[in-house]
Protein backbone atom coordinates (compact mmCIF):
# COMPACT_ATOMS: atom_id res chain seq x y z
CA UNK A 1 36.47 16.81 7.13
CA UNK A 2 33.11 17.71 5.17
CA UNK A 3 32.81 16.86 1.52
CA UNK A 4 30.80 19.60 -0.77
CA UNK A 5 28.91 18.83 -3.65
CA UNK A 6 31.57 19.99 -5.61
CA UNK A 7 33.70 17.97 -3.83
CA UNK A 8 32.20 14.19 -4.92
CA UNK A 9 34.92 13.16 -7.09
CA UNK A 10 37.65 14.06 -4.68
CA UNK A 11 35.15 12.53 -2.37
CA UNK A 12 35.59 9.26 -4.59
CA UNK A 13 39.36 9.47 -4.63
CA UNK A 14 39.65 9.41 -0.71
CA UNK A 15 37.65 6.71 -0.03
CA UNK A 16 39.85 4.79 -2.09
CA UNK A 17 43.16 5.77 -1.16
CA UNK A 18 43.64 4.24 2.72
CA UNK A 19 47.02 6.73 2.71
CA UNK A 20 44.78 9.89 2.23
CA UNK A 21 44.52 11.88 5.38
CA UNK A 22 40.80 12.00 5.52
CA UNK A 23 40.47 8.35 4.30
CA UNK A 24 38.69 7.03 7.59
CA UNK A 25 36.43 10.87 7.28
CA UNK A 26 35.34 9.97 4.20
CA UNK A 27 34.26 6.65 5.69
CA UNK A 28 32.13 8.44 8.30
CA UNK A 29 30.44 10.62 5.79
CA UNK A 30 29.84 7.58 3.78
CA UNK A 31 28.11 5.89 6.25
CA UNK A 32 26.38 9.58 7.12
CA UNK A 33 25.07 9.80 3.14
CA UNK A 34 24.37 6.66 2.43
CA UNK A 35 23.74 4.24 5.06
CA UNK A 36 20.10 4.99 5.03
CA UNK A 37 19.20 4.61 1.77
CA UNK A 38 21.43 1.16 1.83
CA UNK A 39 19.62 -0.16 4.40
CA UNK A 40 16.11 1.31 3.07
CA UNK A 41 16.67 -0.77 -0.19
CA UNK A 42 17.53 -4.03 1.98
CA UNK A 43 14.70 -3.35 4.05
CA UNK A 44 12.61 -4.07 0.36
CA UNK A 45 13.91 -7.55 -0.24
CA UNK A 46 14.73 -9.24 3.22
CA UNK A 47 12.05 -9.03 6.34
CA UNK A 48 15.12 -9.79 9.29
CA UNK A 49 17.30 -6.95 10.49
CA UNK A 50 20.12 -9.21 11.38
CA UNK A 51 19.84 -10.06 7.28
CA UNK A 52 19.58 -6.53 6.34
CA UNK A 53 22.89 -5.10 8.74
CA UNK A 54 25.05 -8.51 7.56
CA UNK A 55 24.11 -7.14 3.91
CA UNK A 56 25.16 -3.90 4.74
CA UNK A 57 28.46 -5.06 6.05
CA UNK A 58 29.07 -7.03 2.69
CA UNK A 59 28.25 -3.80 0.55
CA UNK A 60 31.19 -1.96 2.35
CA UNK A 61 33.23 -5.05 1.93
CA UNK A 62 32.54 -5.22 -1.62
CA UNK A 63 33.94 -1.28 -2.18
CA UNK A 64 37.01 -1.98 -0.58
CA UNK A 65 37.54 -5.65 -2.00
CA UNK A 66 40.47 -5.73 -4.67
CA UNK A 67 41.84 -2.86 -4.02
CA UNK A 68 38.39 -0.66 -4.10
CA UNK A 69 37.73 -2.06 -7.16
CA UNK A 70 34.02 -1.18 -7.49
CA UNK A 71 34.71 2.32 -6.62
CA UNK A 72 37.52 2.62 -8.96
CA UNK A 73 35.36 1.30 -11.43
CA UNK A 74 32.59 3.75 -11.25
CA UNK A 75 32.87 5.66 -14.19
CA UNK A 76 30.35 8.61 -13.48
CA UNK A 77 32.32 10.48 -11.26
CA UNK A 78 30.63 13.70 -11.38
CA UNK A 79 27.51 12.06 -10.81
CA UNK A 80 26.70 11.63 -7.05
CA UNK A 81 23.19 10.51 -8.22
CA UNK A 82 24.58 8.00 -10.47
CA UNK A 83 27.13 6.45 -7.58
CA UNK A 84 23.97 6.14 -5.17
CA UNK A 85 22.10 4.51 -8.22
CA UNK A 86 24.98 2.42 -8.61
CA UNK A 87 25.56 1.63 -4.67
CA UNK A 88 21.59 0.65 -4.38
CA UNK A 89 21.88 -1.96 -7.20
CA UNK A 90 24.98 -3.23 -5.28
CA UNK A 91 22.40 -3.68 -2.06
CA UNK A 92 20.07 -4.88 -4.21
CA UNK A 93 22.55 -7.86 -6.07
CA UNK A 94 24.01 -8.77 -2.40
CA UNK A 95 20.25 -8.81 -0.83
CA UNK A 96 19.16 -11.58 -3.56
CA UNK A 97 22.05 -13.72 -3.41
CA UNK A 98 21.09 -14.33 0.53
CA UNK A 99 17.66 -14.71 -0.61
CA UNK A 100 18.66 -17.39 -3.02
CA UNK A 101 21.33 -18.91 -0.48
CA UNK A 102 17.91 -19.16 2.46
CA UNK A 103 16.00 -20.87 -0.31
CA UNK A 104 18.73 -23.25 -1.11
CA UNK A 105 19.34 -23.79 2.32
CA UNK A 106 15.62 -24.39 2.89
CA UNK A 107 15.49 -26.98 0.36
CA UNK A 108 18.45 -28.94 1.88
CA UNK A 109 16.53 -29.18 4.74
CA UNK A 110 13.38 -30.34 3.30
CA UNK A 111 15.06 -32.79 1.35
CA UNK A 112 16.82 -34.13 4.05
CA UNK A 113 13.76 -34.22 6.27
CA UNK A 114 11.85 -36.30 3.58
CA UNK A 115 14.64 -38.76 3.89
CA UNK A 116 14.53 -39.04 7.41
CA UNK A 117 10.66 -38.74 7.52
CA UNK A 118 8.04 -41.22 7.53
CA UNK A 119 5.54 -39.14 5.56
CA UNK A 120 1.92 -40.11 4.42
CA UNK A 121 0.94 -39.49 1.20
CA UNK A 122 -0.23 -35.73 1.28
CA UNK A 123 2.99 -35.00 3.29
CA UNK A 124 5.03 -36.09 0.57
CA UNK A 125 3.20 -34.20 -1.94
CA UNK A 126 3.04 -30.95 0.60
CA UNK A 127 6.82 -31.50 0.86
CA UNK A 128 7.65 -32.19 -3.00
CA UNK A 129 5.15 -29.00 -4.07
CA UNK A 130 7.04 -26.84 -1.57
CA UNK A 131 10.78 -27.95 -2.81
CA UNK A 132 10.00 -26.93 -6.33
CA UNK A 133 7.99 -24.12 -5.35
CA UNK A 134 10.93 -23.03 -3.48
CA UNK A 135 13.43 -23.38 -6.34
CA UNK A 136 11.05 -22.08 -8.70
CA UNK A 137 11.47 -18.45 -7.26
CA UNK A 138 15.21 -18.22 -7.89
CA UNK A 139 14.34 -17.82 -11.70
CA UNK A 140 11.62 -15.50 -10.75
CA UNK A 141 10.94 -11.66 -10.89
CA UNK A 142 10.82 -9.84 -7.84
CA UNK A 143 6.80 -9.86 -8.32
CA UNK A 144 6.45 -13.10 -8.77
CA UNK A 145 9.27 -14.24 -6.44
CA UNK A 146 7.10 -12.45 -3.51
CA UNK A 147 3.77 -13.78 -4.85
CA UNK A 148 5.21 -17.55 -4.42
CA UNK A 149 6.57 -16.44 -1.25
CA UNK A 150 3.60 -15.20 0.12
CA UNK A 151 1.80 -18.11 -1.31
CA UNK A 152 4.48 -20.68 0.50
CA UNK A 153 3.94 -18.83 3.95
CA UNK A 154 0.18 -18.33 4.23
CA UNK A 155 -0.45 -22.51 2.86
CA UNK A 156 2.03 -23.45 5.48
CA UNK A 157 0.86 -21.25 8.00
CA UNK A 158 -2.95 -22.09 7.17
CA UNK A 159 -2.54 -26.42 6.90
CA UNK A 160 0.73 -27.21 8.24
CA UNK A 161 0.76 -24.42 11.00
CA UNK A 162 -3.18 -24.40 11.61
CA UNK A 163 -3.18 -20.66 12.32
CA UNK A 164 -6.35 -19.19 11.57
CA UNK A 165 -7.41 -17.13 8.16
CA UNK A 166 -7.99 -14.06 10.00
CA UNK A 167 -4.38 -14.03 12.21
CA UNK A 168 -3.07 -14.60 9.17
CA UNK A 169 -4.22 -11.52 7.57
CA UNK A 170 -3.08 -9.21 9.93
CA UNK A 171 0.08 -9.60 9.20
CA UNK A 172 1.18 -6.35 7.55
CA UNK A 173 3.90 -7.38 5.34
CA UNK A 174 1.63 -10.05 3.58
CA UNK A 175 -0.64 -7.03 2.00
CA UNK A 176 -4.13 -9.13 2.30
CA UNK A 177 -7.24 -7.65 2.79
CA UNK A 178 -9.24 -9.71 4.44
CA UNK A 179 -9.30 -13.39 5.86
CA UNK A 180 -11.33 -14.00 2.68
CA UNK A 181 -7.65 -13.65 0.79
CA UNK A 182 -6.52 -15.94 2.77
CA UNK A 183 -8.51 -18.59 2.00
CA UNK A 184 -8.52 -18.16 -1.40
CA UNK A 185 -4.66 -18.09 -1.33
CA UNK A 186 -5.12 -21.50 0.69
CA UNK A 187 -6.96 -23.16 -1.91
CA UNK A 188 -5.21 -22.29 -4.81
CA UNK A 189 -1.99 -24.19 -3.36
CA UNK A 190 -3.78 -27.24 -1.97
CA UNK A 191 -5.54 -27.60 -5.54
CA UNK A 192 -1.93 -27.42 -6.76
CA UNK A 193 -0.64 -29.51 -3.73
CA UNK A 194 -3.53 -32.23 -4.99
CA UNK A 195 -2.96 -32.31 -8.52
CA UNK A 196 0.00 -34.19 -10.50
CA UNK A 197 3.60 -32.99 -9.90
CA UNK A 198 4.12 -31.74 -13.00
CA UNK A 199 6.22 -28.98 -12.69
CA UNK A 200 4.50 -27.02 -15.85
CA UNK A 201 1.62 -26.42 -13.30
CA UNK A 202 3.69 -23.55 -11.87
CA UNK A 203 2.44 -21.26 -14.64
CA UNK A 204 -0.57 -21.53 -13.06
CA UNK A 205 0.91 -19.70 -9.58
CA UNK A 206 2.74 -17.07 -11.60
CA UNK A 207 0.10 -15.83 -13.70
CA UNK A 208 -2.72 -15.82 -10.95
């Protein structure tokens, strides 16, 4: 069964109603609307396709939880603009709670490799600068969130990693120019790295 334009709020009512006739149709042209500009908007806030079709699943999951619950409660339902709107800042919500999960989970396993870690004394400060770093961009905006991010990868990449400026730029998702932004990048973390721990010094990352 094909829905019309006209047809979007009966559209609505059938993908909530698992007795309808063309309930598992209006799954299929679900998927056929919307998929693509689901997994367009995950595509924006997570780099691994594995990430970005596990987010997917849990969008669909989250239409159908409690009874369709979201869907039930979307009160536009005239609006098919409005319900893709709504569906993208569903991706969107679902996309930075992973994000947030990965950083957690990356700081569990920093911590626990201090612990088990004889580290020198700019390891532990590498190590200490990274953990707050990390935790710093849960409280961030998107922006700034990707500016730490970015700042995180290339300093590891650069000292820890010992991959060359110029690799590094080439790596299209990072958005650097040159080798020279690399470097400068570099710096301006191991000047942090170097300096006191106090965590007030992370205004200094988010309004470079």
């Amino acid at each position: 069964m094909g829905f019309s334009d006209n047809d979007f709020p009966l559209f609505l009512e059938v993908l909530a109603n698992q007795r309808h006739k063309h309930y598992e149709a209006s799954w299929r042209e679900f998927e056929k609307k919307y998929k693509d500009r689901i997994l367009a908007k995950l595509h924006l806030a997570l780099k691994d396709e594995e990430a970005v079709q596990d987010c997917f699943s849990k969008v669909l999951e989250r239409l159908v939880l409690h009874n369709f619950k979201a869907i039930t409660d979307f009160r536009e339902r005239k609006s098919e603009s409005a319900f893709v709107v709504y569906l993208l800042r569903i991706a969107w919500t679902i996309a930075l709670s992973q994000i947030k999960g990965r950083v957690n989970l990356a700081i569990d396993d920093l911590q626990l490799e201090a612990k088990q870690t004889s580290y020198g004394d700019v390891e532990r400060k590498v190590q200490k600068w990274l953990v707050l770093l990390l935790r710093n961009t849960l409280s961030c905006t998107r922006k700034e969130s990707f500016t730490l991010e970015r700042g995180i990868f290339i300093f590891v990449m650069r000292v820890v990693g010992n991959f060359h400026s110029k690799d590094i730029s080439t790596i299209p998702l990072l958005g650097l120019k040159d080798e020279h932004a690399v470097d400068v990048i570099k710096s301006r973390f191991k000047k942090i790295v170097n300096k006191s721990s106090n965590v007030e010094r992370f205004r200094t990352i988010k309004n470079s």
